[in-house]
C-alpha atoms as a PDB file:
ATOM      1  CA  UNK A   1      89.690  75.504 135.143  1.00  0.00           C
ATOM      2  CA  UNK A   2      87.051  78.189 135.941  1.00  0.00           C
ATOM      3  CA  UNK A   3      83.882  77.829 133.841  1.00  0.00           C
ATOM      4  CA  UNK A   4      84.147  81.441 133.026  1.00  0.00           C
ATOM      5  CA  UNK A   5      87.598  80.614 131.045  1.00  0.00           C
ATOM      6  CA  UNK A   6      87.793  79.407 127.550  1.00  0.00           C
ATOM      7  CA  UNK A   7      91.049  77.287 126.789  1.00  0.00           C
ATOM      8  CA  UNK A   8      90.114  77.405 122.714  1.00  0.00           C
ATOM      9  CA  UNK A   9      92.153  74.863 120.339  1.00  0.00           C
ATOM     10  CA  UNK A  10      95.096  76.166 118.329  1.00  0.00           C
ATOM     11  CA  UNK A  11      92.961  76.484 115.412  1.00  0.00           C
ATOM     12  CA  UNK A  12      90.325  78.567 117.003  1.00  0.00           C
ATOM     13  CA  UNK A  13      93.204  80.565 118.321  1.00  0.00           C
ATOM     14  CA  UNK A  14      95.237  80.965 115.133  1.00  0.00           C
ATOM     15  CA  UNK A  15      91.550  81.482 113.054  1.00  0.00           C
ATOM     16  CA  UNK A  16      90.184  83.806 115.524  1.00  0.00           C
ATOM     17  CA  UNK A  17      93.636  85.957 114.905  1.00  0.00           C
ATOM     18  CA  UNK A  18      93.551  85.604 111.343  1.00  0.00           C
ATOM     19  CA  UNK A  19      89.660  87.239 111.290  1.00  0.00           C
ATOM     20  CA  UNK A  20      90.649  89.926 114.048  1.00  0.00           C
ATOM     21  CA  UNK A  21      93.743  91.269 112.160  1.00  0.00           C
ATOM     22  CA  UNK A  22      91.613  91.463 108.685  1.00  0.00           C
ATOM     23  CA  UNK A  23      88.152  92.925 109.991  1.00  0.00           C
ATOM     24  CA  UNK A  24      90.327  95.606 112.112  1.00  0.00           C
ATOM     25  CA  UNK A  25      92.139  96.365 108.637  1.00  0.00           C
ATOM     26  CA  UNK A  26      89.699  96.502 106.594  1.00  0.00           C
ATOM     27  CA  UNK A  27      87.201  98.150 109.037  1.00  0.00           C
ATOM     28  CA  UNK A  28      90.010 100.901 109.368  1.00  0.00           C
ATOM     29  CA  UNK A  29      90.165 101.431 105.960  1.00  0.00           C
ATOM     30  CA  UNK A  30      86.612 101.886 105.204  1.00  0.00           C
ATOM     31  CA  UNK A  31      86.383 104.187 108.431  1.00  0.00           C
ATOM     32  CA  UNK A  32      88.730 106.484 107.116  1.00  0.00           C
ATOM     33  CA  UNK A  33      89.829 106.911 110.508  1.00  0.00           C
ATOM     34  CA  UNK A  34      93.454 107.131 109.421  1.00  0.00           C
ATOM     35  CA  UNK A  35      93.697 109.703 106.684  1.00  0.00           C
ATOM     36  CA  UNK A  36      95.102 108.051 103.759  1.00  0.00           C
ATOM     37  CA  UNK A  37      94.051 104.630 105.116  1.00  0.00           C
ATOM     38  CA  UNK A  38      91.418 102.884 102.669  1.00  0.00           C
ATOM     39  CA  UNK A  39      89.769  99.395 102.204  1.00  0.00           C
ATOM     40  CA  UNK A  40      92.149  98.727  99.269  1.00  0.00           C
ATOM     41  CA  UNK A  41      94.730  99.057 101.660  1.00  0.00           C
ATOM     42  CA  UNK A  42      94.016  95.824 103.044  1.00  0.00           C
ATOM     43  CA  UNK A  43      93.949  94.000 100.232  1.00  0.00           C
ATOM     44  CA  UNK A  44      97.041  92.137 100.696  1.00  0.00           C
ATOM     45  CA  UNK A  45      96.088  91.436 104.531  1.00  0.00           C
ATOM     46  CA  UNK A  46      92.877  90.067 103.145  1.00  0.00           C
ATOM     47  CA  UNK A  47      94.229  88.093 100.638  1.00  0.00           C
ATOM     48  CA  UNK A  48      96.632  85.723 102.761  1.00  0.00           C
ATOM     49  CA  UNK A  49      95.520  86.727 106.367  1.00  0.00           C
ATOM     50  CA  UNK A  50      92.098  86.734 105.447  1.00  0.00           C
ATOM     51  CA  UNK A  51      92.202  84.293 102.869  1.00  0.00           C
ATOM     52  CA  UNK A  52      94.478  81.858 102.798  1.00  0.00           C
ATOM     53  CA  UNK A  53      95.257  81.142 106.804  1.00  0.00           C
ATOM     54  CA  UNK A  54      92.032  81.583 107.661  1.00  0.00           C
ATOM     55  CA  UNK A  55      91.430  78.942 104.795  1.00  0.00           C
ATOM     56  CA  UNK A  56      94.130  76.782 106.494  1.00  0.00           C
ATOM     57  CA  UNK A  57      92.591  76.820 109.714  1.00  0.00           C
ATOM     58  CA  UNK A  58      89.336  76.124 108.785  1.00  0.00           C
ATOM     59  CA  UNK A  59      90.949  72.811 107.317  1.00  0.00           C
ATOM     60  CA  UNK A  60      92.494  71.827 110.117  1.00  0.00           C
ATOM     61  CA  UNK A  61      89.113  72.612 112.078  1.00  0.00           C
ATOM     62  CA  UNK A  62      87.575  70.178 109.822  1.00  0.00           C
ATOM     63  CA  UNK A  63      90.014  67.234 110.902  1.00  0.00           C
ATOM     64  CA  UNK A  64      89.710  67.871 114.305  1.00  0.00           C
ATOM     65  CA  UNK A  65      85.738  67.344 113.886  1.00  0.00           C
ATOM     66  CA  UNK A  66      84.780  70.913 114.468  1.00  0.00           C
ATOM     67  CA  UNK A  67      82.388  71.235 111.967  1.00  0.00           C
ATOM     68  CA  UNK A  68      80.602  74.585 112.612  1.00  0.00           C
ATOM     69  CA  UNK A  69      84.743  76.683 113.085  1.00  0.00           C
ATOM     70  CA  UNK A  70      85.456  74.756 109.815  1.00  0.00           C
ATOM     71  CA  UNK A  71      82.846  75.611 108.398  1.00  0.00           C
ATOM     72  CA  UNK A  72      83.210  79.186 109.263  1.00  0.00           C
ATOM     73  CA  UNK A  73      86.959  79.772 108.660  1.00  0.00           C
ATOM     74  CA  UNK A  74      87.104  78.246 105.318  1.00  0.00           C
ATOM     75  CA  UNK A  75      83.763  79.693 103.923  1.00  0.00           C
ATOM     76  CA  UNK A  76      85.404  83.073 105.186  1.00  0.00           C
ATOM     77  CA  UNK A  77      89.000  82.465 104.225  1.00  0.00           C
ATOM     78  CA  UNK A  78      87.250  81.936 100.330  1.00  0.00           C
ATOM     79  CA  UNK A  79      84.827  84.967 100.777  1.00  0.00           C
ATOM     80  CA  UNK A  80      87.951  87.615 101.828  1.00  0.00           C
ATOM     81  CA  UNK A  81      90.160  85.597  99.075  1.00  0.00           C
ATOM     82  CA  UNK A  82      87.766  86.013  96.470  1.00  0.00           C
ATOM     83  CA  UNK A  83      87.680  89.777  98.123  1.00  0.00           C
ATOM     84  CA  UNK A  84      90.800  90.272  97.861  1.00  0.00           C
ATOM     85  CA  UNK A  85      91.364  88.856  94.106  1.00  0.00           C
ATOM     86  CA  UNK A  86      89.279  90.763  92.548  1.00  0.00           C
ATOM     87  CA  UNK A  87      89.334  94.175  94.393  1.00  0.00           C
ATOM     88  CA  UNK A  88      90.427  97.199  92.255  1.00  0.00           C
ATOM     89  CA  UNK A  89      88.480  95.246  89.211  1.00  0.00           C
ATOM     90  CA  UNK A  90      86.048  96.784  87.040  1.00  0.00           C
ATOM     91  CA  UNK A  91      82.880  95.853  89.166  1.00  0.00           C
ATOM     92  CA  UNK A  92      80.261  98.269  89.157  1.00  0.00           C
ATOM     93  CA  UNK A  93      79.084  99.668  92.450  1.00  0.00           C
ATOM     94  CA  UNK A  94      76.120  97.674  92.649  1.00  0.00           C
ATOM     95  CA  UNK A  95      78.246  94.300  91.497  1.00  0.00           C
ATOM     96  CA  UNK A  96      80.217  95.240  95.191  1.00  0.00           C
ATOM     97  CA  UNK A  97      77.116  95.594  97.134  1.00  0.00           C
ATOM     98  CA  UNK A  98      75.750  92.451  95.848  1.00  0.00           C
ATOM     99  CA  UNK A  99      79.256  90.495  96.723  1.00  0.00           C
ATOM    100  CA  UNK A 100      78.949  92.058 100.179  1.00  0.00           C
ATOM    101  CA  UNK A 101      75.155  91.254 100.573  1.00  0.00           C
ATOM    102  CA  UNK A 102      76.142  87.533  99.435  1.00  0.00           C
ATOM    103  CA  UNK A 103      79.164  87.362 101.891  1.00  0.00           C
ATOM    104  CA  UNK A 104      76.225  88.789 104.781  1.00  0.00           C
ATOM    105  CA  UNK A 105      74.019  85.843 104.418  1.00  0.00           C
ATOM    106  CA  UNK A 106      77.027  83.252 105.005  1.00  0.00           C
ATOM    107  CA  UNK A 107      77.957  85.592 107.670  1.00  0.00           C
ATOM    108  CA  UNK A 108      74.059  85.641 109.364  1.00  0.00           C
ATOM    109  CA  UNK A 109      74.602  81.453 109.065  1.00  0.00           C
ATOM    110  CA  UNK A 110      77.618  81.722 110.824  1.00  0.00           C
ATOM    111  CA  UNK A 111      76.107  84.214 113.493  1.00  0.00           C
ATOM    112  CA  UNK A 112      73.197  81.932 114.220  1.00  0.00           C
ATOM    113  CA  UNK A 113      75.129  78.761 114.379  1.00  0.00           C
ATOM    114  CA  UNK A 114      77.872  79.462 116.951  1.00  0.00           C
ATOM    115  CA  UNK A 115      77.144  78.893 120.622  1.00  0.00           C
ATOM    116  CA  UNK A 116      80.237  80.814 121.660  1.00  0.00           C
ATOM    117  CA  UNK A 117      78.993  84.128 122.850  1.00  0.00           C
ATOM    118  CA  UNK A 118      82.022  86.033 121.440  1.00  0.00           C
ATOM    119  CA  UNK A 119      82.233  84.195 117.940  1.00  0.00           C
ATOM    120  CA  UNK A 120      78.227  85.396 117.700  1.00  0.00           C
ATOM    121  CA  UNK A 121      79.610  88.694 118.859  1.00  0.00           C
ATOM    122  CA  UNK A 122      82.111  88.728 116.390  1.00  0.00           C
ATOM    123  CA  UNK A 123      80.268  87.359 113.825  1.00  0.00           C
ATOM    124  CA  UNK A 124      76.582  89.714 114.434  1.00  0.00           C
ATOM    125  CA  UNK A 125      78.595  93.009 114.458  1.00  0.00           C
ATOM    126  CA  UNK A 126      80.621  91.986 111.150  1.00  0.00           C
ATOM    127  CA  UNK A 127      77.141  91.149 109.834  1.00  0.00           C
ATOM    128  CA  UNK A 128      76.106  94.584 110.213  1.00  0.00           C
ATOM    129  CA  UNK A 129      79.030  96.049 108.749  1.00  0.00           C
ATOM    130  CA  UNK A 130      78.739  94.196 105.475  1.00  0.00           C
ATOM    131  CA  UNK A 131      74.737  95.285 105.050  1.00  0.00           C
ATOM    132  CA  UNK A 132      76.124  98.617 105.745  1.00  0.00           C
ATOM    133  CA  UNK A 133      78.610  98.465 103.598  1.00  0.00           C
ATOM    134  CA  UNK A 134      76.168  96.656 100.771  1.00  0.00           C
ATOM    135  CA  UNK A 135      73.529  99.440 100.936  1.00  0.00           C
ATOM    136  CA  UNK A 136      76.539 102.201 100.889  1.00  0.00           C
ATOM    137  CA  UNK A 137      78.060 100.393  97.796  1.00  0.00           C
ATOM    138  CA  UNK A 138      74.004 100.613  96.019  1.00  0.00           C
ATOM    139  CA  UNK A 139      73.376 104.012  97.570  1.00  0.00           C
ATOM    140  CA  UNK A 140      76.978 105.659  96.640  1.00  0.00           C
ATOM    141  CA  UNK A 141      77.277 106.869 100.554  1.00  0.00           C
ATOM    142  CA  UNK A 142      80.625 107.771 102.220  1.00  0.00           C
ATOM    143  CA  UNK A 143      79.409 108.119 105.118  1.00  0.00           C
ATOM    144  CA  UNK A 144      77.146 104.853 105.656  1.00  0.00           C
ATOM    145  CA  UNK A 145      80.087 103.014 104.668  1.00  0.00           C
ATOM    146  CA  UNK A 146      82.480 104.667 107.450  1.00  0.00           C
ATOM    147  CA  UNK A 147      79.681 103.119 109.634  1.00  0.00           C
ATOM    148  CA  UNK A 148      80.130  99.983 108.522  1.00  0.00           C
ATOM    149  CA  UNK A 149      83.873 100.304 108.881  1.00  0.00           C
ATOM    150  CA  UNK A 150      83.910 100.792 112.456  1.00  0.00           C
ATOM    151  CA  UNK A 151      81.325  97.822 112.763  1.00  0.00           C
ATOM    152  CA  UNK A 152      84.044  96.216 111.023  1.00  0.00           C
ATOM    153  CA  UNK A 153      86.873  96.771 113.907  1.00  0.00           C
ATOM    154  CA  UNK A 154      84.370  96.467 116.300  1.00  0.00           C
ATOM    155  CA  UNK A 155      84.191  92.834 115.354  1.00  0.00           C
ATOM    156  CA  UNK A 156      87.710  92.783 114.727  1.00  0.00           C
ATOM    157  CA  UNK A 157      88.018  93.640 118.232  1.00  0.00           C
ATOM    158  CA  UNK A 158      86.349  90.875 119.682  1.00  0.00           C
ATOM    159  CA  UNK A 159      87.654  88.661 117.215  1.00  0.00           C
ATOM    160  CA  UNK A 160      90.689  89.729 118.505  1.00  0.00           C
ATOM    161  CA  UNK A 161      90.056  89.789 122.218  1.00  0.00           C
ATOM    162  CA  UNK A 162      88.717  85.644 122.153  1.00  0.00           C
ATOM    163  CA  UNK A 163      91.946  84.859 120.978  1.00  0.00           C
ATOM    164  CA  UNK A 164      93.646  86.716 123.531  1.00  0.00           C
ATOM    165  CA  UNK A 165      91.369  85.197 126.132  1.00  0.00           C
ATOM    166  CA  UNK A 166      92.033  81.827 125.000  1.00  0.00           C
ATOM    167  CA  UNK A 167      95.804  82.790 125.214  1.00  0.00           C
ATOM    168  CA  UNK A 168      95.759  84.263 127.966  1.00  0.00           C
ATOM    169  CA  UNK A 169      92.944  82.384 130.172  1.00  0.00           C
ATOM    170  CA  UNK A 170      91.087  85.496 130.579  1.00  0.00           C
ATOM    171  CA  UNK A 171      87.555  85.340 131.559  1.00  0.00           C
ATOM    172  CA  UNK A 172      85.296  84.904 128.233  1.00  0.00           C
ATOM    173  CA  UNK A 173      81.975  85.814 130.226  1.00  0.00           C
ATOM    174  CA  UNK A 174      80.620  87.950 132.910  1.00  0.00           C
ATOM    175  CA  UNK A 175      80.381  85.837 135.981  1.00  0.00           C
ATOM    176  CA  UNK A 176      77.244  84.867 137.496  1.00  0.00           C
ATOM    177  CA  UNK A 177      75.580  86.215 139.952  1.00  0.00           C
ATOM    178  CA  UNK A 178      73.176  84.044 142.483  1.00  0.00           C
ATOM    179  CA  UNK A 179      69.532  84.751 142.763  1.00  0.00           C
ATOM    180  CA  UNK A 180      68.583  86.466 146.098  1.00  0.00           C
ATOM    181  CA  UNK A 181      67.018  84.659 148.531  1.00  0.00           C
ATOM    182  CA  UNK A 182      63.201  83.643 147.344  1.00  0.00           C
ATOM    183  CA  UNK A 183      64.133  84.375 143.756  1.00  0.00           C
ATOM    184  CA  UNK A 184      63.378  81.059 141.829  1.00  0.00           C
ATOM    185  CA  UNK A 185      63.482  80.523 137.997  1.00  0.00           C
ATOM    186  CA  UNK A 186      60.515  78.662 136.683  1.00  0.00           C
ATOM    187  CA  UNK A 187      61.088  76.565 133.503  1.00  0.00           C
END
């Protein structure tokens, strides 16, 4: 198999699904790109997409000894859970923007502990969204926090797309390219 390929387990598959499907909803629905669309909306998608499967498969990472896409699937598979559980509560504002800035610093963790260059995609664009999102939840800003909805299906996009890859053995990286002739790397 090409180096440029990515076979992925089944789990990675099914978790990388699970988180594509329930950033591109909920990044949709804070976007307001589709009028009448809204972040409640994906509540339910969050809740066992987002929560439970993504809870599953981060179990099932753990007993096949992948400790960091364990790690990540069932810390997120709580966070969008406990999301999903309590959204349409009586949290304040600035009760919301902490959750989100809480659910950012497991999501920086994640970011800087994957090696897989679309899983640190995935997981640096999401981070974005939810400090977006945090600060438009303290500020009371609409539109900050359609900018951190498309941040949100930006990352559900490439969430989406490793999965596919892995699927579909499409390339995962750019190829590379060979130095010209005198070019040397020193290290």
């Amino acid at each position: 198999m090409d180096n440029d390929v990515s076979a992925g387990s089944t789990t990675t598959i099914v978790g990388r699904l699970a988180l594509g499907i329930t950033l591109l909803a909920f990044g949709l629905g804070n976007s307001g790109l589709i009028d009448g669309v809204t972040a409640a909306d994906a509540v339910s998608l969050a809740h066992y997409v987002g929560g439970v499967a993504l809870f599953v498969a981060g179990l099932f990472a753990f007993r096949d000894r992948d400790t960091v896409t364990g790690t990540a699937f069932s810390a997120l598979g709580a966070l969008w859970f406990t999301w999903a559980v309590s959204a349409g509560g009586q949290a304040s504002d600035n009760a919301a923007g902490l959750f989100l800035l809480l659910f950012a610093l497991v999501v920086l963790s994640l970011t800087v502990a994957v090696g897989d260059p679309l899983a640190k995609g995935t997981y640096g664009l999401f981070l974005v969204s939810l400090v977006l999102l945090a600060i438009a939840g303290f500020a009371d800003n609409d539109g900050l926090a359609k900018v951190g909805g498309w941040f949100a299906v930006a990352a559900g996009a490439v969430a989406w797309y490793a999965a596919t890859a892995a699927l579909a053995q499409w390339p995962t990286a750019l190829p590379r390219r060979a130095a010209r002739r005198g070019v040397t790397v020193a290290g």
